[in-house]
C-alpha atoms as a PDB file:
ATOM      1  CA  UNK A   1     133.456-132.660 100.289  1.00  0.00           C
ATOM      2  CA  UNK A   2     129.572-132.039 100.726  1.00  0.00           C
ATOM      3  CA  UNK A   3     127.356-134.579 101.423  1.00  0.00           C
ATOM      4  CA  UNK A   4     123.549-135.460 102.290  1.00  0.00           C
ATOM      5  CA  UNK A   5     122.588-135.841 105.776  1.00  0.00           C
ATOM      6  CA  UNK A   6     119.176-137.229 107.019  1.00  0.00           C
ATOM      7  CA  UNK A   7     117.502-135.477 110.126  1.00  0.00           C
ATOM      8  CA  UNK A   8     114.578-137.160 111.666  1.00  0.00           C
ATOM      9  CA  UNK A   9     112.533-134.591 113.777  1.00  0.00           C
ATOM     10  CA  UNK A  10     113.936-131.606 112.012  1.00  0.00           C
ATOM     11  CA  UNK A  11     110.993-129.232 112.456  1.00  0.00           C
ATOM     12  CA  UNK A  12     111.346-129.832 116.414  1.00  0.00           C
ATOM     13  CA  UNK A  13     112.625-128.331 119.112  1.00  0.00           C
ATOM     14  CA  UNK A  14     116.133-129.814 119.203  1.00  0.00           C
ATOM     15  CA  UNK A  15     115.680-130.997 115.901  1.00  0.00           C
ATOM     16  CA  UNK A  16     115.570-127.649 114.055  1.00  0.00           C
ATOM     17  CA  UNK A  17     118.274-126.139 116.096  1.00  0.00           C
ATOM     18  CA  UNK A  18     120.516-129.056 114.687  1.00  0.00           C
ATOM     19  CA  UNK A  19     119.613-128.584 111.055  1.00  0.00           C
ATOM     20  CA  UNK A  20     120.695-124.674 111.911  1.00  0.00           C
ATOM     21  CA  UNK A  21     123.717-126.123 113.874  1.00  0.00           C
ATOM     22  CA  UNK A  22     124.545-128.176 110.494  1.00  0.00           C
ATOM     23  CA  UNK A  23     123.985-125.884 107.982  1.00  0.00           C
ATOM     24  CA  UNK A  24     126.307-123.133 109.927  1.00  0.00           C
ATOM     25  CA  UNK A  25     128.833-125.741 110.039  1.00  0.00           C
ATOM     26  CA  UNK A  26     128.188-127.893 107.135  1.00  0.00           C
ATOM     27  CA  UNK A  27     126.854-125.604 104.220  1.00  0.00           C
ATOM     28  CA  UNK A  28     127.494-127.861 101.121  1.00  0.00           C
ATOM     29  CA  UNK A  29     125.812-130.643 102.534  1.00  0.00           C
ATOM     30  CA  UNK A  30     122.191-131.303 101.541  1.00  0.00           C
ATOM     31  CA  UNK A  31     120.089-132.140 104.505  1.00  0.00           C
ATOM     32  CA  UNK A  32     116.886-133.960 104.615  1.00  0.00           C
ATOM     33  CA  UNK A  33     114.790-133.684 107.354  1.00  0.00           C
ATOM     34  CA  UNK A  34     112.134-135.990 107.950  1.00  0.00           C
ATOM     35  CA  UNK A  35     109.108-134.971 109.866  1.00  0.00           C
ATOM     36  CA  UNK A  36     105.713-136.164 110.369  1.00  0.00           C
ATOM     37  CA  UNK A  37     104.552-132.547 111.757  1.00  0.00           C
ATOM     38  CA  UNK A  38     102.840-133.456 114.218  1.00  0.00           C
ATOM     39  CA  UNK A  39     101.465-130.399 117.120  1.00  0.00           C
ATOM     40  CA  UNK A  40     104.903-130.121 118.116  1.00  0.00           C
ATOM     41  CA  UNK A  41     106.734-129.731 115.330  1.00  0.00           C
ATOM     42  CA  UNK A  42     107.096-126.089 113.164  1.00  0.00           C
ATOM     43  CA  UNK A  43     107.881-126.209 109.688  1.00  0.00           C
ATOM     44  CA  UNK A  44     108.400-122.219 109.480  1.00  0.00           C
ATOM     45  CA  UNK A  45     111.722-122.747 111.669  1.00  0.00           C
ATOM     46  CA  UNK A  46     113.776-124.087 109.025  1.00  0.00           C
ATOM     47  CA  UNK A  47     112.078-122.640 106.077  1.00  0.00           C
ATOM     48  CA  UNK A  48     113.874-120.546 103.949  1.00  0.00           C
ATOM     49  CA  UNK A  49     117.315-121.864 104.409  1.00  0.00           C
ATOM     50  CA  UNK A  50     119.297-123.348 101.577  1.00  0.00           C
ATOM     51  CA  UNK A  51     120.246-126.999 100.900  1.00  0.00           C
ATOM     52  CA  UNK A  52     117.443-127.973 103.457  1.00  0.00           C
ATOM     53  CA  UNK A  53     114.718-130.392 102.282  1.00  0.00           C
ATOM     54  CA  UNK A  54     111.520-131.243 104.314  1.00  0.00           C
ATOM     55  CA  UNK A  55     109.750-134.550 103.430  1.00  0.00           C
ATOM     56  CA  UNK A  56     106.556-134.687 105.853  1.00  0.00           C
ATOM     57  CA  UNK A  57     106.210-138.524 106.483  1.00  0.00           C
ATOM     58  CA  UNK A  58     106.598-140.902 109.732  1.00  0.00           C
ATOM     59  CA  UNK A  59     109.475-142.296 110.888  1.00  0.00           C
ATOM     60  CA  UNK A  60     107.292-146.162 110.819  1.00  0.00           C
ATOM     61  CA  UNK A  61     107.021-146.112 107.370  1.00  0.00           C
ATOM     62  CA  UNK A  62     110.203-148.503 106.573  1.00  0.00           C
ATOM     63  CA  UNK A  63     109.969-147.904 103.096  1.00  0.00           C
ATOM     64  CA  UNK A  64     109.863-144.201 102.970  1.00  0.00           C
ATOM     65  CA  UNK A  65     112.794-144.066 104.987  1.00  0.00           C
ATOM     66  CA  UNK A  66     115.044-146.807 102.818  1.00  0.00           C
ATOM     67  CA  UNK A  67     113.941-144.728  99.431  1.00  0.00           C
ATOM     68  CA  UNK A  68     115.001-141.302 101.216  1.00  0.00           C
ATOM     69  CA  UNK A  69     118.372-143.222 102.059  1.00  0.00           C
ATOM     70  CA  UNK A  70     119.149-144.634  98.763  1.00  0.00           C
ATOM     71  CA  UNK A  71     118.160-141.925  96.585  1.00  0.00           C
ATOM     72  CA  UNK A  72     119.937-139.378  98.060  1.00  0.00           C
ATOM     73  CA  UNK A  73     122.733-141.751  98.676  1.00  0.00           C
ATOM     74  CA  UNK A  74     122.652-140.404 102.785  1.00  0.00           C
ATOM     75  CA  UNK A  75     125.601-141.811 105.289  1.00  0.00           C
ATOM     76  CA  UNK A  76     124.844-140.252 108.620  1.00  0.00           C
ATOM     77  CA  UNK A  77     121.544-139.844 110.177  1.00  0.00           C
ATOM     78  CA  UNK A  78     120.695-137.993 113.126  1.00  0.00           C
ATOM     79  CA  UNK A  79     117.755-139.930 114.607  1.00  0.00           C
ATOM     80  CA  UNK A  80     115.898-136.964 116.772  1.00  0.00           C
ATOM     81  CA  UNK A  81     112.339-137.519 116.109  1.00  0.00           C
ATOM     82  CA  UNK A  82     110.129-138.946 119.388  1.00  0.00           C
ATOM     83  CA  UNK A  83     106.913-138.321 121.218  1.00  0.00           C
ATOM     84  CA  UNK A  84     109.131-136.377 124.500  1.00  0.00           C
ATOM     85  CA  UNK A  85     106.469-134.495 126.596  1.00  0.00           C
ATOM     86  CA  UNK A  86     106.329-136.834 130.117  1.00  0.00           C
ATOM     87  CA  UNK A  87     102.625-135.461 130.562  1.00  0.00           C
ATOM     88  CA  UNK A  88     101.106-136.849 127.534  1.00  0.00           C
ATOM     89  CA  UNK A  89     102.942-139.425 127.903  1.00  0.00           C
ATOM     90  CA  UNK A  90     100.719-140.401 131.245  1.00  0.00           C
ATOM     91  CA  UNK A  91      97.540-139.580 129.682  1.00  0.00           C
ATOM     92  CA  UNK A  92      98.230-141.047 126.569  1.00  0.00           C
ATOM     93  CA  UNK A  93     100.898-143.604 125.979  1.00  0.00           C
ATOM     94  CA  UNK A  94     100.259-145.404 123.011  1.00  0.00           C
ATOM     95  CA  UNK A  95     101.977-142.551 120.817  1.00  0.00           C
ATOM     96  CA  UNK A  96     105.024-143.284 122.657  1.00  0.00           C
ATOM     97  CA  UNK A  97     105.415-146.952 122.110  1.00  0.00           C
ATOM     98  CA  UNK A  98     104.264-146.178 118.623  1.00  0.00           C
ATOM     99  CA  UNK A  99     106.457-143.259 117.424  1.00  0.00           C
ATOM    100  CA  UNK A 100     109.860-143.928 119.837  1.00  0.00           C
ATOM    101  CA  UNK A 101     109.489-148.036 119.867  1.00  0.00           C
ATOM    102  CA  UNK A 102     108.454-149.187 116.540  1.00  0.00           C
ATOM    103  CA  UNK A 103     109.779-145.715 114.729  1.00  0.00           C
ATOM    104  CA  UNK A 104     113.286-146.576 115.493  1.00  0.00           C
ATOM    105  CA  UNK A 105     112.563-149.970 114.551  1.00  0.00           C
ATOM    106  CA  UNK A 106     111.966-149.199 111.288  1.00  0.00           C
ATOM    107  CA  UNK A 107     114.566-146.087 111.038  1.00  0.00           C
ATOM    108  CA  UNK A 108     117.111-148.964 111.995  1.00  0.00           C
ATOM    109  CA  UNK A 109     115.873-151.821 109.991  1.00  0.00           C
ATOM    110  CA  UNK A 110     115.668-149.278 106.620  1.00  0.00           C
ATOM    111  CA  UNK A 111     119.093-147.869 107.426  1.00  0.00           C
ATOM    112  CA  UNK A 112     120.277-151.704 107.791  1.00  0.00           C
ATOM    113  CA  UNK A 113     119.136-152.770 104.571  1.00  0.00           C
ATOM    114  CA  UNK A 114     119.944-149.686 102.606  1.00  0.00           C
ATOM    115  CA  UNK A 115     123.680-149.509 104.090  1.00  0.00           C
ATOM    116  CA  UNK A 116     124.167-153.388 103.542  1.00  0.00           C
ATOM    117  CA  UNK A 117     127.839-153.500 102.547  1.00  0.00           C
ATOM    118  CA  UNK A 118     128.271-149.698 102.423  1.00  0.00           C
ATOM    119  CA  UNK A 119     131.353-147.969 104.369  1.00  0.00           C
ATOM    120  CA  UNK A 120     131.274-144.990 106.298  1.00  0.00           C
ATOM    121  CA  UNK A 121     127.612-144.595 107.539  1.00  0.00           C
ATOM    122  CA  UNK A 122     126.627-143.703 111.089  1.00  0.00           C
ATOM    123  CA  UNK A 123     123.294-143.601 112.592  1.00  0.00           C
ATOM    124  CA  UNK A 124     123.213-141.382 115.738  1.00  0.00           C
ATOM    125  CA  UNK A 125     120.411-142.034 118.205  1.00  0.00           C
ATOM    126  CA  UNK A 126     119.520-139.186 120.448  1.00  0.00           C
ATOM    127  CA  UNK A 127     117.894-140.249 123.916  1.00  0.00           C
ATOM    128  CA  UNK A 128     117.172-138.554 127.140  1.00  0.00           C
ATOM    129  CA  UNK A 129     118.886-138.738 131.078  1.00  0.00           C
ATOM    130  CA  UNK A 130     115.226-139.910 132.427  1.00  0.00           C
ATOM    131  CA  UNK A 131     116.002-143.412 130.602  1.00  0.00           C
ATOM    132  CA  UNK A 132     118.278-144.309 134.444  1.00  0.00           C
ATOM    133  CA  UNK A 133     115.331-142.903 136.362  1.00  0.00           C
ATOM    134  CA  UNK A 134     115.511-140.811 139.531  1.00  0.00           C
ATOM    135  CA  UNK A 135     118.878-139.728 141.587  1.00  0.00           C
ATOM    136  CA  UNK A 136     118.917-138.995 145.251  1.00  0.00           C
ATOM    137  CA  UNK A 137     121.036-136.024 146.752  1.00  0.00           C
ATOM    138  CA  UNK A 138     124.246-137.724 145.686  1.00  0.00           C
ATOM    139  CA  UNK A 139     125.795-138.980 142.521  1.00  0.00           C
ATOM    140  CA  UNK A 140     125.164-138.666 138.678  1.00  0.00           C
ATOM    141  CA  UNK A 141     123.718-140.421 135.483  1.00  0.00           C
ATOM    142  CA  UNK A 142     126.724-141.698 133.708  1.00  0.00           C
ATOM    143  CA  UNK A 143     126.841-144.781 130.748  1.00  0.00           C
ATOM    144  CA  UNK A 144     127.648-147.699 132.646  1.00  0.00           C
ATOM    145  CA  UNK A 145     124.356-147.297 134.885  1.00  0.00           C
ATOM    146  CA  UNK A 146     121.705-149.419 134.767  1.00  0.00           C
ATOM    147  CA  UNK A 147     118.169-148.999 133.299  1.00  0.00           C
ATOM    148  CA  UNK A 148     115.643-147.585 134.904  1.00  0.00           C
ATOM    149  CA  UNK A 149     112.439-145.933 133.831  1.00  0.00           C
ATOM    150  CA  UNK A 150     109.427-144.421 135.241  1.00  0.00           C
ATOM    151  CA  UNK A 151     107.201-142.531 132.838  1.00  0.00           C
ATOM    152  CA  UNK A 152     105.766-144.468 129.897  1.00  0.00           C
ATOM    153  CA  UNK A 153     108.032-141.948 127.876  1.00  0.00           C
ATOM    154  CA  UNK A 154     111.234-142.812 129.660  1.00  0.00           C
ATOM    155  CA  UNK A 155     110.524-146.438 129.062  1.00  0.00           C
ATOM    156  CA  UNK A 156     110.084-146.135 125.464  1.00  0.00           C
ATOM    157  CA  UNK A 157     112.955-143.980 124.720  1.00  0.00           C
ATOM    158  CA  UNK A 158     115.029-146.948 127.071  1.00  0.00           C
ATOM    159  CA  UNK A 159     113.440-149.349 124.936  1.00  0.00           C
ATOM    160  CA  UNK A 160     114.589-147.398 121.848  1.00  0.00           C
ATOM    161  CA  UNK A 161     118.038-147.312 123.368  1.00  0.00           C
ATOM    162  CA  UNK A 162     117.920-150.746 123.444  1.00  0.00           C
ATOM    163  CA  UNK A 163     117.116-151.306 119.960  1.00  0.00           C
ATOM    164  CA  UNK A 164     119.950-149.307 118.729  1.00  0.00           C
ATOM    165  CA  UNK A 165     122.476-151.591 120.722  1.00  0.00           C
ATOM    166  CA  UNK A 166     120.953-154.418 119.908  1.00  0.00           C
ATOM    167  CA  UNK A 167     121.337-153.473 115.830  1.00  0.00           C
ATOM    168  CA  UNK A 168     125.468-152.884 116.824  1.00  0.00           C
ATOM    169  CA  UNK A 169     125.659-155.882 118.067  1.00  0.00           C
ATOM    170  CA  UNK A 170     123.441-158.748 116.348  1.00  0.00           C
ATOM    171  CA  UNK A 171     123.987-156.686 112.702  1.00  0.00           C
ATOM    172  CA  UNK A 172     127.132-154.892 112.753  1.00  0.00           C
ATOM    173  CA  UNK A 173     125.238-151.358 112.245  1.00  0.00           C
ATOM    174  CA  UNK A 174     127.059-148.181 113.089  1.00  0.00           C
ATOM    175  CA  UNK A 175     125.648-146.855 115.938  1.00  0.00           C
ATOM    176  CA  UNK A 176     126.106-144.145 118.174  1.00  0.00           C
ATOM    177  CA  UNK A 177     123.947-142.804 120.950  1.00  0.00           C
ATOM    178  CA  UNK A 178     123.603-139.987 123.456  1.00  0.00           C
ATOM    179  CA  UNK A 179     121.407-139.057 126.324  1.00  0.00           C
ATOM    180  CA  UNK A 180     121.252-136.061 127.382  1.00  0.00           C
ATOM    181  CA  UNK A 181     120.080-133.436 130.438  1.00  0.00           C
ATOM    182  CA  UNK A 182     117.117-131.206 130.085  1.00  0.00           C
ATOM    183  CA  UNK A 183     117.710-129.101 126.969  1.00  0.00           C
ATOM    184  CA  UNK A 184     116.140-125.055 126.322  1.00  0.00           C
ATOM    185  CA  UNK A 185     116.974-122.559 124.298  1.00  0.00           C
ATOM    186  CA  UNK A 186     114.862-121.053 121.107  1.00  0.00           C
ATOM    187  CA  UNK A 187     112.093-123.110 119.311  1.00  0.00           C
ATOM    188  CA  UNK A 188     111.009-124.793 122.006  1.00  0.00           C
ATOM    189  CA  UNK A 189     107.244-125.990 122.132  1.00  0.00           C
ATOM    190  CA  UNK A 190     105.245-123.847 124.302  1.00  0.00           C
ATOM    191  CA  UNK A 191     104.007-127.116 126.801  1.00  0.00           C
ATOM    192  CA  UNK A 192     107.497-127.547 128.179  1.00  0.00           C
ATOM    193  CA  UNK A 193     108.524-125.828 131.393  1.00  0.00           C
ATOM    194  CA  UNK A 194     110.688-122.731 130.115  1.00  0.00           C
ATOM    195  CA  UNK A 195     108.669-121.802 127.312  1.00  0.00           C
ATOM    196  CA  UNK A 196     105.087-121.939 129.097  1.00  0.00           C
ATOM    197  CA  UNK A 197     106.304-120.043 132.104  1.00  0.00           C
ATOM    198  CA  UNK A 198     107.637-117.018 129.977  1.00  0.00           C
ATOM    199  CA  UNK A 199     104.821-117.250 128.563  1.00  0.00           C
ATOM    200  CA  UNK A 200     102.519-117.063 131.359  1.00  0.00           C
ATOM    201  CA  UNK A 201     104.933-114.203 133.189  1.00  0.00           C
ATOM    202  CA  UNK A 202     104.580-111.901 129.526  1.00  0.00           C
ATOM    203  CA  UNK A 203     100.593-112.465 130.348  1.00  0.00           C
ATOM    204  CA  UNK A 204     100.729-111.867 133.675  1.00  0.00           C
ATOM    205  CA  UNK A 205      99.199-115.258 134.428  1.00  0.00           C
ATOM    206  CA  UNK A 206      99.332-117.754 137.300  1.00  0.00           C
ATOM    207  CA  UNK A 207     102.804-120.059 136.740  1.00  0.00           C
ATOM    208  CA  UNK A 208     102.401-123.578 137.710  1.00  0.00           C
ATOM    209  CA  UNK A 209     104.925-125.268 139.784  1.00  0.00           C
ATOM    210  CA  UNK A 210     104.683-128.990 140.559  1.00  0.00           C
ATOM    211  CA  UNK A 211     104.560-129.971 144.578  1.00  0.00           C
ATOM    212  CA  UNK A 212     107.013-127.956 146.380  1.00  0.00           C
ATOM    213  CA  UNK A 213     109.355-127.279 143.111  1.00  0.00           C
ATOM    214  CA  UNK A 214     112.151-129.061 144.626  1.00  0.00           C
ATOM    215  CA  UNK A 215     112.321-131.216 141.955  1.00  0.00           C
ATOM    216  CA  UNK A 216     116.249-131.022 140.397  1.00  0.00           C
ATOM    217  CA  UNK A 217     116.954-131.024 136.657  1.00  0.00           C
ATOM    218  CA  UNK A 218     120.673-130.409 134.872  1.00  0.00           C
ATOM    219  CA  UNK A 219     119.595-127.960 131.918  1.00  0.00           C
ATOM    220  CA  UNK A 220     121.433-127.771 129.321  1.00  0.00           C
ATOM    221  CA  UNK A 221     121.378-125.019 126.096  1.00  0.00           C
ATOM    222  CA  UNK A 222     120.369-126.593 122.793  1.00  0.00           C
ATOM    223  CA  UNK A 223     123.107-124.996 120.959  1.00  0.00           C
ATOM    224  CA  UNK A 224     126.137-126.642 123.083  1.00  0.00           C
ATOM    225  CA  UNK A 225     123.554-129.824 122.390  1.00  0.00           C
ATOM    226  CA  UNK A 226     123.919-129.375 118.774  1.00  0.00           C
ATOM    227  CA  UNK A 227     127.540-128.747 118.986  1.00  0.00           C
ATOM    228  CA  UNK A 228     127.692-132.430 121.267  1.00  0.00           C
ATOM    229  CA  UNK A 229     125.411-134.068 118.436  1.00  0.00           C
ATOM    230  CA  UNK A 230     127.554-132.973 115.963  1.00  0.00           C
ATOM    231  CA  UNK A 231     131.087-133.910 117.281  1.00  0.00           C
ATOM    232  CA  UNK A 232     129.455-137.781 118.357  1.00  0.00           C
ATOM    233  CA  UNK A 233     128.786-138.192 114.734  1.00  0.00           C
ATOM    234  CA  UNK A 234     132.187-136.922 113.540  1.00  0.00           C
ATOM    235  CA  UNK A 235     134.003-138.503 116.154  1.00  0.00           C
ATOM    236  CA  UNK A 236     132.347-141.136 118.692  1.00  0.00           C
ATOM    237  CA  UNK A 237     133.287-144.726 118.437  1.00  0.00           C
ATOM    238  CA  UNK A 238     130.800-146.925 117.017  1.00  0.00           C
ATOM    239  CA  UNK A 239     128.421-148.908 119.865  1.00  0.00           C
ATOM    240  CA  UNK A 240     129.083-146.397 122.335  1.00  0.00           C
ATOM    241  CA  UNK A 241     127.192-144.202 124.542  1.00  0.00           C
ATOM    242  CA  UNK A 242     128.019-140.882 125.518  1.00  0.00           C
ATOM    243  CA  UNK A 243     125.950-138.886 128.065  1.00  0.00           C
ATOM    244  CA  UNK A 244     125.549-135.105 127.329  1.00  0.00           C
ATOM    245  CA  UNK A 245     124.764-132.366 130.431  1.00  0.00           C
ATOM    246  CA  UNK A 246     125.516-129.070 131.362  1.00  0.00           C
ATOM    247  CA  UNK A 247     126.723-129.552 134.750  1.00  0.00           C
ATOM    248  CA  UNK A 248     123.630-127.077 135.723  1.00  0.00           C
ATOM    249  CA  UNK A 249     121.884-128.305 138.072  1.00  0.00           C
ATOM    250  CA  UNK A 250     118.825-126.093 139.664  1.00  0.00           C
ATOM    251  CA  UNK A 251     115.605-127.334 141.198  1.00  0.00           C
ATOM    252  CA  UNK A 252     112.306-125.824 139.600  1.00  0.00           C
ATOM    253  CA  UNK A 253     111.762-123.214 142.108  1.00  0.00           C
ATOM    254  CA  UNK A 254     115.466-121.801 141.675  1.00  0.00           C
ATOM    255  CA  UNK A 255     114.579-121.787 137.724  1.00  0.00           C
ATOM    256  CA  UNK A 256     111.587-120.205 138.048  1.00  0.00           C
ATOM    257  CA  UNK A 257     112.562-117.571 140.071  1.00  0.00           C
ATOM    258  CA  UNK A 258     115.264-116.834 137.792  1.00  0.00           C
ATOM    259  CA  UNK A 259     113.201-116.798 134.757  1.00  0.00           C
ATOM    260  CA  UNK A 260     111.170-114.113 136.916  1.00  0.00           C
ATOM    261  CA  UNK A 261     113.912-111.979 137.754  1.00  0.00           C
ATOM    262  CA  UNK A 262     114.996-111.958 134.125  1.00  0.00           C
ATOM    263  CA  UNK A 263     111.691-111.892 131.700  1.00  0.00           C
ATOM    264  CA  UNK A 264     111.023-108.613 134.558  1.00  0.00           C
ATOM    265  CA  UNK A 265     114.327-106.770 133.780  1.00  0.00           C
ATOM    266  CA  UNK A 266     113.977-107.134 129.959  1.00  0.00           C
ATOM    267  CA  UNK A 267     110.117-106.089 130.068  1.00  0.00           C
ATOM    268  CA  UNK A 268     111.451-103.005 132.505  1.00  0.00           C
ATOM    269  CA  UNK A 269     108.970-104.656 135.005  1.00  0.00           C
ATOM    270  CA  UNK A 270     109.598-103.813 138.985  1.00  0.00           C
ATOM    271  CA  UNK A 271     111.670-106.880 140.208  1.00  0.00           C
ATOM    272  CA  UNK A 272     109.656-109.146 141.374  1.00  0.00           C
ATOM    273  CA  UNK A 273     106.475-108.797 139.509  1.00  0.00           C
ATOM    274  CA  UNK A 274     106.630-111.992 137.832  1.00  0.00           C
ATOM    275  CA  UNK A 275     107.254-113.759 141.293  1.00  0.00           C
ATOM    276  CA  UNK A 276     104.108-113.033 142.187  1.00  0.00           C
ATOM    277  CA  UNK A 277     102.718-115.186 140.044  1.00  0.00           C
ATOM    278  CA  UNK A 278     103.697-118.739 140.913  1.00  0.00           C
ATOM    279  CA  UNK A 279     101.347-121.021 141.754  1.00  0.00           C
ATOM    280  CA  UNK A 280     101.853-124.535 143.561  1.00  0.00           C
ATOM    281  CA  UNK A 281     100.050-127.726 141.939  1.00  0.00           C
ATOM    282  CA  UNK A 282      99.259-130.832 142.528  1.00  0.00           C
ATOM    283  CA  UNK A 283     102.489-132.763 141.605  1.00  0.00           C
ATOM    284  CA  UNK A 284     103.375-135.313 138.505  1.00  0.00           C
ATOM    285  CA  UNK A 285     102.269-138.645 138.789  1.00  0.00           C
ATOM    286  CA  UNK A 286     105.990-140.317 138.792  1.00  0.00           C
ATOM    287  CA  UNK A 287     107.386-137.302 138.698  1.00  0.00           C
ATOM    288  CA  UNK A 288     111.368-138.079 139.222  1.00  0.00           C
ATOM    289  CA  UNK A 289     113.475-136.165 142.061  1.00  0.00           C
ATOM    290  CA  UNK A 290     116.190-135.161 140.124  1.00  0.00           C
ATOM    291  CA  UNK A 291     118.718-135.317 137.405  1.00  0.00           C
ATOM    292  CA  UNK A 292     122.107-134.996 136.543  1.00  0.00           C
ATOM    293  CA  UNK A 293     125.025-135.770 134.340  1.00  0.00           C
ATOM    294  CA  UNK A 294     128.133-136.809 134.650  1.00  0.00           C
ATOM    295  CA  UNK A 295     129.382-135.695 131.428  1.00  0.00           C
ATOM    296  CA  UNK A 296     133.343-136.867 131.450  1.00  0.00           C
ATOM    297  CA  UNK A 297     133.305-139.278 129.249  1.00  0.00           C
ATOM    298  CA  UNK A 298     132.279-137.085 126.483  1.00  0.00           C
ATOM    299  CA  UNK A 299     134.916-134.434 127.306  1.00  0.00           C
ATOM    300  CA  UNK A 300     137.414-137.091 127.606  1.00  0.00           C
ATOM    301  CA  UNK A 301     136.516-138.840 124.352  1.00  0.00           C
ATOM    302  CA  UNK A 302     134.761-136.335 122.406  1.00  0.00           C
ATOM    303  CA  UNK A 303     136.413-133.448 123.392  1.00  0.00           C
ATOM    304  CA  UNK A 304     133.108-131.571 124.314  1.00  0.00           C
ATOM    305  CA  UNK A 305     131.892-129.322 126.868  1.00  0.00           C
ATOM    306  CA  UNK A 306     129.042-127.012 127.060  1.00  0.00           C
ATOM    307  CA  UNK A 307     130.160-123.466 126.338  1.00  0.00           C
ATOM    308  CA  UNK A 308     127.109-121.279 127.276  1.00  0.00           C
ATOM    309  CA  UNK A 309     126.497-120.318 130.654  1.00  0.00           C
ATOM    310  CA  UNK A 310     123.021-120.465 132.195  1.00  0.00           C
ATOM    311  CA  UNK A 311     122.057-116.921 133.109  1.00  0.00           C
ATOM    312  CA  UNK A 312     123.441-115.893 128.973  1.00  0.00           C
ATOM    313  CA  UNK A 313     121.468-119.089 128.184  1.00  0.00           C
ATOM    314  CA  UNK A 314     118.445-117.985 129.715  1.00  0.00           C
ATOM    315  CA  UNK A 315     118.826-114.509 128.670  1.00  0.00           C
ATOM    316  CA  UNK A 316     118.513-115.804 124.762  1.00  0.00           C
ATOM    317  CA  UNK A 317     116.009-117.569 125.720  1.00  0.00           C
ATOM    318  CA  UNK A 318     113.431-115.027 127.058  1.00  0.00           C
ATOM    319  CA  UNK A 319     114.643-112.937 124.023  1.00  0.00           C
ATOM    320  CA  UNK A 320     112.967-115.239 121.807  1.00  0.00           C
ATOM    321  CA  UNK A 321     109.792-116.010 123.411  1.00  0.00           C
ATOM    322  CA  UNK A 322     108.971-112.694 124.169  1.00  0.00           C
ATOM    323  CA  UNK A 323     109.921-111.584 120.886  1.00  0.00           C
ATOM    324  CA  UNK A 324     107.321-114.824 119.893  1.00  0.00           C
ATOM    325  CA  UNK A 325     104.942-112.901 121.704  1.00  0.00           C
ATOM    326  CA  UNK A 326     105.299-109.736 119.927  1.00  0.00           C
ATOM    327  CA  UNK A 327     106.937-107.704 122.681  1.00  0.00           C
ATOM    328  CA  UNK A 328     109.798-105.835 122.768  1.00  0.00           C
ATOM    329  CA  UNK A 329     113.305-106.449 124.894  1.00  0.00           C
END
């Protein structure tokens, strides 16, 4: 039986690689995304596709949201749209607080009042690993850990988090959320780590790596994302939290070096061009130590697990940003 699905963030990164996801999986089903469009965003990446409607509008606008709920007479809602890039976050972090603080306010507060007495509706929250700050060597992010922040982006997706329980509890709302690992894959904004250092390797341009690129992150590919999204809102129990990884972990440098090895054999480059170009920078103010996941309890629960390995992952990857770039692979 088809039904209408509300995606806020839709012309983003993960975002548009969910309504994809969806519509593969879910091709009755009318899905609305909701997207301000802000620098980030890229309408062109779900154009074209069928059942898929874009309303261009912010998240804070409470009544906008209810309307788009009660019209279409929408049940689940995938709530993906944020501010997410830790740099601007430091330099300017009023957008945050804005977008990811008081725009899931009001996403909550219009899906409260426009489900009041309804059955069956969900609202799924997506949020990040950086909400439980830095790890040492040792040990992993799981649900039960406490809080704890260090960017002014990590602190207003926590305080998002936050927000969502605190809807489950005080008003009964349906609410589900995950945080997950680092994510890549295709459509990914060019300011993020992957994407700018193909980018820089296709035009032979210096590669910037923070401090001594030690730093440890657990990437994870945005289509076994999609696939986690979708199975939390078909079958994750209402209040919980479910932490979604790859079990991948790699420090910058190790990443880099890979990207190198494979944006140089798809170009037909000599190995280890593209090495050559890394460059060592000043690092991150805040800048965390590393990440990981511990991802049992959705595997247990859920029955998820990321499917795509890193080097096939990676592979796709490159594919698509070169091919962005108008070269051939």
């Amino acid at each position: 039986m088809s039904e209408t699905i509300l995606i806020t963030g839709g012309a983003g990164f993960i975002g548009s690689n969910l309504v994809h996801h969806w519509h593969r999986t879910h091709p009755d089903d009318l899905i609305i995304v909701l997207d301000k469009l802000t620098y980030a965003a890229d309408r062109t990446q779900i154009d074209g596709l069928q059942n898929v409607e874009l309303v261009v509008g912010d998240i804070q606008n409470l009544g906008l949201v209810r309307s788009l709920i009660e019209r279409h007479g929408v049940k689940k809602i995938f709530h993906l749209a944020a501010e997410s890039h830790v740099d601007r976050s430091i330099t300017g972090p009023a957008a945050f607080i804005q977008t990811n603080v008081v725009g899931t306010f009001s996403m909550l507060e219009a899906a409260r009042q426009a489900w009041a007495g309804e059955k069956g509706c969900r609202f799924l929250h997506i949020s990040t690993d950086e909400v439980y700050g830095s790890l040492g060597d040792t040990g992993k992010f799981h649900e039960a850990m406490a809080y704890a922040p260090n960017s002014p982006y990590s602190a207003s997706k926590a305080g998002s988090d936050h927000l969502v329980r605190a809807y489950h509890h005080t008003y009964g709302l349906n609410t589900v959320t995950t945080n997950c690992s680092n994510n890549y894959g295709p459509r990914q904004h060019p300011e993020k780590l992957i994407p700018l250092a193909i980018s820089r390797m296709a035009k032979n341009e210096p590669i910037p790596i923070y401090g001594d690129g030690m730093n440890v992150r657990d990437w994870l590919y945005v289509e076994d994302h999609c696939a986690a999204l979708e199975t939390a809102m078909l079958k994750g129990k209402t209040g919980e939290t479910y932490c979604v990884g790859g079990d991948n972990e790699r420090t910058n440098l190790d990443l880099i070096d890979l990207l190198c090895d494979t944006v140089d054999a798809m170009l037909q480059r000599p190995q280890g061009t593209s090495r050559n170009l890394k460059s060592f920078v000043p690092d991150r103010a805040g800048h965390d130590r590393r990440y990981a996941i511990d991802a049992t309890k959705s595997r247990t629960e859920l029955g998820w697990q990321a499917q795509t390995t890193f080097e096939k992952g990676l592979e796709q990857t490159v594919a698509w940003c070169l091919g962005k770039h108008g070269m051939s692979v």
